[in-house]
C-alpha atoms as a PDB file:
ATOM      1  CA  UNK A   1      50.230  89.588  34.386  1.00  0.00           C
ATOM      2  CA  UNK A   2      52.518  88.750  36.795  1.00  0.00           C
ATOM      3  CA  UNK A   3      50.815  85.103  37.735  1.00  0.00           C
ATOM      4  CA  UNK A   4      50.962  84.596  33.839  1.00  0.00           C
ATOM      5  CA  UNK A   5      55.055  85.139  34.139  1.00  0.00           C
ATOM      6  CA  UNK A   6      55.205  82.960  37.217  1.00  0.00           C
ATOM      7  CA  UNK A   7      53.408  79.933  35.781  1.00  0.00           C
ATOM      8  CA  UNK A   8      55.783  80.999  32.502  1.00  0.00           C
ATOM      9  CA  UNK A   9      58.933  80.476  34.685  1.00  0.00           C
ATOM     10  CA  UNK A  10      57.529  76.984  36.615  1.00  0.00           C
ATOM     11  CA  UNK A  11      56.404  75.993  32.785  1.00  0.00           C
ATOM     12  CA  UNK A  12      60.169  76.648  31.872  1.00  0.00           C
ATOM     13  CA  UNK A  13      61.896  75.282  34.828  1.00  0.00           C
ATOM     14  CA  UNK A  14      59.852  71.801  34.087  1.00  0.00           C
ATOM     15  CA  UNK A  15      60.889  71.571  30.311  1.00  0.00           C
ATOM     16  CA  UNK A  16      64.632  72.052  31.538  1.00  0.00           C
ATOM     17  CA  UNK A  17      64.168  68.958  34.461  1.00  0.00           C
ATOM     18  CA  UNK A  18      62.637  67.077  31.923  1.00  0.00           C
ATOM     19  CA  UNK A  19      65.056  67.954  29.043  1.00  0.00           C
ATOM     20  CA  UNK A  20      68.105  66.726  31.933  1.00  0.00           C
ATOM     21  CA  UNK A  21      66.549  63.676  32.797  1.00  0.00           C
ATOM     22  CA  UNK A  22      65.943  62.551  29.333  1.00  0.00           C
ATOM     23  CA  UNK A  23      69.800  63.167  28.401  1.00  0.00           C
ATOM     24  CA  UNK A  24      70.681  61.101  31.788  1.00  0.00           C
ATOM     25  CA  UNK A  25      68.174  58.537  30.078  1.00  0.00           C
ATOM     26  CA  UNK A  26      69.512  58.285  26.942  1.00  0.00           C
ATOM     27  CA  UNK A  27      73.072  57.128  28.744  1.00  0.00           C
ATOM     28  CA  UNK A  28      70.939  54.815  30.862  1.00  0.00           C
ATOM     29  CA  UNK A  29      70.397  51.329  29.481  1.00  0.00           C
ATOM     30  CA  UNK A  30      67.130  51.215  31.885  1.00  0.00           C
ATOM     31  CA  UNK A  31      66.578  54.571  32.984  1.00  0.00           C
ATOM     32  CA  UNK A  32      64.171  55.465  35.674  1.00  0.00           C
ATOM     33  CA  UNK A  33      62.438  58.161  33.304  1.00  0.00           C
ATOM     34  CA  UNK A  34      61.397  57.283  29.080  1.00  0.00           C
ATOM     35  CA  UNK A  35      60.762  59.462  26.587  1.00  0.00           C
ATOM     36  CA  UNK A  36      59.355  57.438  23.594  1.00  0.00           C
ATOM     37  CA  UNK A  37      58.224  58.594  20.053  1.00  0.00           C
ATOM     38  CA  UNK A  38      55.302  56.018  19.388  1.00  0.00           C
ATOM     39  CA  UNK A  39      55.438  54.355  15.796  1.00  0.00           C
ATOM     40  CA  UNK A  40      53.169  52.499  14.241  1.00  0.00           C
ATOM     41  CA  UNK A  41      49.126  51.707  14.519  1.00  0.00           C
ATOM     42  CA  UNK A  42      49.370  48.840  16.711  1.00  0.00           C
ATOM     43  CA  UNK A  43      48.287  50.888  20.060  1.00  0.00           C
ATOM     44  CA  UNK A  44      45.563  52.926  18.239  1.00  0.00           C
ATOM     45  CA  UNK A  45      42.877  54.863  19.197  1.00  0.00           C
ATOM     46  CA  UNK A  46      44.933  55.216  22.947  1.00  0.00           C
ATOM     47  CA  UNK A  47      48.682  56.105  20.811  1.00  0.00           C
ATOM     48  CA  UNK A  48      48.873  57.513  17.563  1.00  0.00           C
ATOM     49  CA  UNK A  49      52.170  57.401  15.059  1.00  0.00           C
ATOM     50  CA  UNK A  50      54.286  60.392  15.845  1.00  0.00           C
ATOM     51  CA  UNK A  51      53.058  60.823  19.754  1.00  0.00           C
ATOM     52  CA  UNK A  52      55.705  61.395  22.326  1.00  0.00           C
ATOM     53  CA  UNK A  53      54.781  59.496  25.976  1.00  0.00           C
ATOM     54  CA  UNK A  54      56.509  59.674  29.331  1.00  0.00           C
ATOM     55  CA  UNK A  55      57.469  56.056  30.815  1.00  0.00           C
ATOM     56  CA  UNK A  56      58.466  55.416  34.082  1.00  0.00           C
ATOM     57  CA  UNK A  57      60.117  52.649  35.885  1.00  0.00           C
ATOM     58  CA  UNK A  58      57.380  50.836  38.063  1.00  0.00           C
ATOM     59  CA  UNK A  59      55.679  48.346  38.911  1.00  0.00           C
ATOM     60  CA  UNK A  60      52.612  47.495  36.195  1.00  0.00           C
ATOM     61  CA  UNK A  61      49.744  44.871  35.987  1.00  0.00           C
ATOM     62  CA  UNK A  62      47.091  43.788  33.748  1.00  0.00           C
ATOM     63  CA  UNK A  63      45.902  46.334  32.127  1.00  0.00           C
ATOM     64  CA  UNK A  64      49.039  48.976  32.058  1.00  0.00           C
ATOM     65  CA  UNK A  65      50.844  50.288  29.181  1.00  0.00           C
ATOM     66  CA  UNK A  66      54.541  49.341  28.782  1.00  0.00           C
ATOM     67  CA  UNK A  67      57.629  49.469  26.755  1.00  0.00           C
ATOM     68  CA  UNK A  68      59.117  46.381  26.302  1.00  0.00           C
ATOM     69  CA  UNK A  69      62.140  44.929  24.679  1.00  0.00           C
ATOM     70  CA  UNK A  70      60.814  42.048  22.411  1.00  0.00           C
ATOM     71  CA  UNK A  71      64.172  40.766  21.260  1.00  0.00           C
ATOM     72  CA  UNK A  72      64.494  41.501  17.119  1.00  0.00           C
ATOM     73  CA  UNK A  73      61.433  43.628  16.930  1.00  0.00           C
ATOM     74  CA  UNK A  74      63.042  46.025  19.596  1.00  0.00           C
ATOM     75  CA  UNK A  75      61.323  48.231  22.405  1.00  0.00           C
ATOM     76  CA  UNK A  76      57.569  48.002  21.666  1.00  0.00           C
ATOM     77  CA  UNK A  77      54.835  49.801  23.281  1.00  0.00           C
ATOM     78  CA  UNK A  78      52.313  47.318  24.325  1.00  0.00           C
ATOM     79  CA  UNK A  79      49.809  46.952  26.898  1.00  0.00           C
ATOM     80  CA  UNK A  80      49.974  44.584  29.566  1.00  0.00           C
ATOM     81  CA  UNK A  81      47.096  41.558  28.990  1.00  0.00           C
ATOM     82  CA  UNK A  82      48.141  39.133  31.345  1.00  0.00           C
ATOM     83  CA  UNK A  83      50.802  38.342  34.241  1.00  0.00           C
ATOM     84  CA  UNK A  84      51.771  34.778  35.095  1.00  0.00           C
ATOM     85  CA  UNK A  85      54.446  34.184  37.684  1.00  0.00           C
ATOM     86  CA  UNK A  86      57.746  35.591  35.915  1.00  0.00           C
ATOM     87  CA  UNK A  87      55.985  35.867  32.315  1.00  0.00           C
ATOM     88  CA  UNK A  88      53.889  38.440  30.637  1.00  0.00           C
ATOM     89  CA  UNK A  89      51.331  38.473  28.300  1.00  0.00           C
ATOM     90  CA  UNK A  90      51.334  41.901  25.477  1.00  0.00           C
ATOM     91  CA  UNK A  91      49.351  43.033  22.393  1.00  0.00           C
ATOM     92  CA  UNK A  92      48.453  46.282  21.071  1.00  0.00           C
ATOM     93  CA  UNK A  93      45.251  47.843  21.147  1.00  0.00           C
ATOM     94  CA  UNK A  94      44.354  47.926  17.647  1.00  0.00           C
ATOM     95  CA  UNK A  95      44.313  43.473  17.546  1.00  0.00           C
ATOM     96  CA  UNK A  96      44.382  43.469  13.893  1.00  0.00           C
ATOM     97  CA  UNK A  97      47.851  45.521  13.271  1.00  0.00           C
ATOM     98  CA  UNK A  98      49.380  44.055  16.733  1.00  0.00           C
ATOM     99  CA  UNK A  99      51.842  41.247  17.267  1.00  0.00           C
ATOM    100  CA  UNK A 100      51.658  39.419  20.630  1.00  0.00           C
ATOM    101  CA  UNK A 101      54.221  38.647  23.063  1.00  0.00           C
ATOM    102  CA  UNK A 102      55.305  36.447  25.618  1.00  0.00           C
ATOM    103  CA  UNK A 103      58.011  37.331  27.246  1.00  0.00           C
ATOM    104  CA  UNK A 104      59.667  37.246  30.571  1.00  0.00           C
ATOM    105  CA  UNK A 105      58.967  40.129  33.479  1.00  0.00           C
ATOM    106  CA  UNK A 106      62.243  41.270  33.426  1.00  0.00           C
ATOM    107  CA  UNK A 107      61.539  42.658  29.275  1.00  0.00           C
ATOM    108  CA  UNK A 108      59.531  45.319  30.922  1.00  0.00           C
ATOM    109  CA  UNK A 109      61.383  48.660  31.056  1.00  0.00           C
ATOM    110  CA  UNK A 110      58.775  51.436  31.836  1.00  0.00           C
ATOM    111  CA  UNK A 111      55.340  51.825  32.531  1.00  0.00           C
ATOM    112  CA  UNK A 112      53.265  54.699  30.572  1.00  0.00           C
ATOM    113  CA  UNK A 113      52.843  58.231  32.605  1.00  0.00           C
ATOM    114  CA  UNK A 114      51.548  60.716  30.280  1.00  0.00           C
ATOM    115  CA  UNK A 115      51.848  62.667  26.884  1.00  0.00           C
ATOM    116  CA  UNK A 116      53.951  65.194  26.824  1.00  0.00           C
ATOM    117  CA  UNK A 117      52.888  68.599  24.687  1.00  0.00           C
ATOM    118  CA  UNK A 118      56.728  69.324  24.046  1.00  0.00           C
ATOM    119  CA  UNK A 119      58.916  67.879  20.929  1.00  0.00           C
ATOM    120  CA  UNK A 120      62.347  66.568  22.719  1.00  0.00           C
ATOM    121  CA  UNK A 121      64.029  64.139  20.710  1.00  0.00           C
ATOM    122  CA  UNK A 122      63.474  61.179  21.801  1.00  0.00           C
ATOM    123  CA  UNK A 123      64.194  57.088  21.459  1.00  0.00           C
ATOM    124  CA  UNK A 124      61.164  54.956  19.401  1.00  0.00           C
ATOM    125  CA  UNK A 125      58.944  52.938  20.008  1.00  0.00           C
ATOM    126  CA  UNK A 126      56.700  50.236  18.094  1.00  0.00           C
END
């Protein structure tokens, strides 16, 4: 009983750091930490409509999972196809409901982390 209360009080004390640094995000035009509501089929099977991802600012490559900001279509959830000196290469998983883009490095904001269980509200994503 009383490891079932500690790992209750850690599981606590980690919603509250993360519920902080998403409310420093949200004042942040590039924060260091993103909490993204995935909409959309583009990035299915790996994302599905309505899940909520952590993104982190670092350094990504072929292959990787981003958030992007593609200009009029917003921040977009994409992963990362290709590199080539300052450019990159995106598309969705599901190539038949994804748009592509090319777009420069610096339209990368955050690379994926991991799902998180917990409903924070949260900015979205495409």
């Amino acid at each position: 009983m009383r490891i079932l209360l500690k790992v209750a009080k850690v599981f606590l004390v980690l919603v509250g750091i993360l519920a902080a640094l998403h409310v420093v995000c949200l004042l942040c035009k590039h924060p260091l930490v993103r909490l993204v509501e995935v909409e959309g089929v583009s990035m299915q099977p790996t994302f599905e409509p309505g899940d909520r991802r952590l993104f982190v600012r670092e350094q990504f490559e072929p292959g990787s999972v981003v958030i992007a900001e593609a200009g009029e279509d917003g921040l977009v959830v994409k992963r990362v196809v290709d590199v080539t000196g300052g450019n990159v290469h995106l598309m969705g998983d599901n190539r038949e409901e994804s748009a592509e883009y090319y777009l420069p490095r610096t339209a990368v904001i955050c690379v994926y982390l991991f799902q998180l269980p917990l409903k924070l509200p949260c900015c979205k994503a495409r």
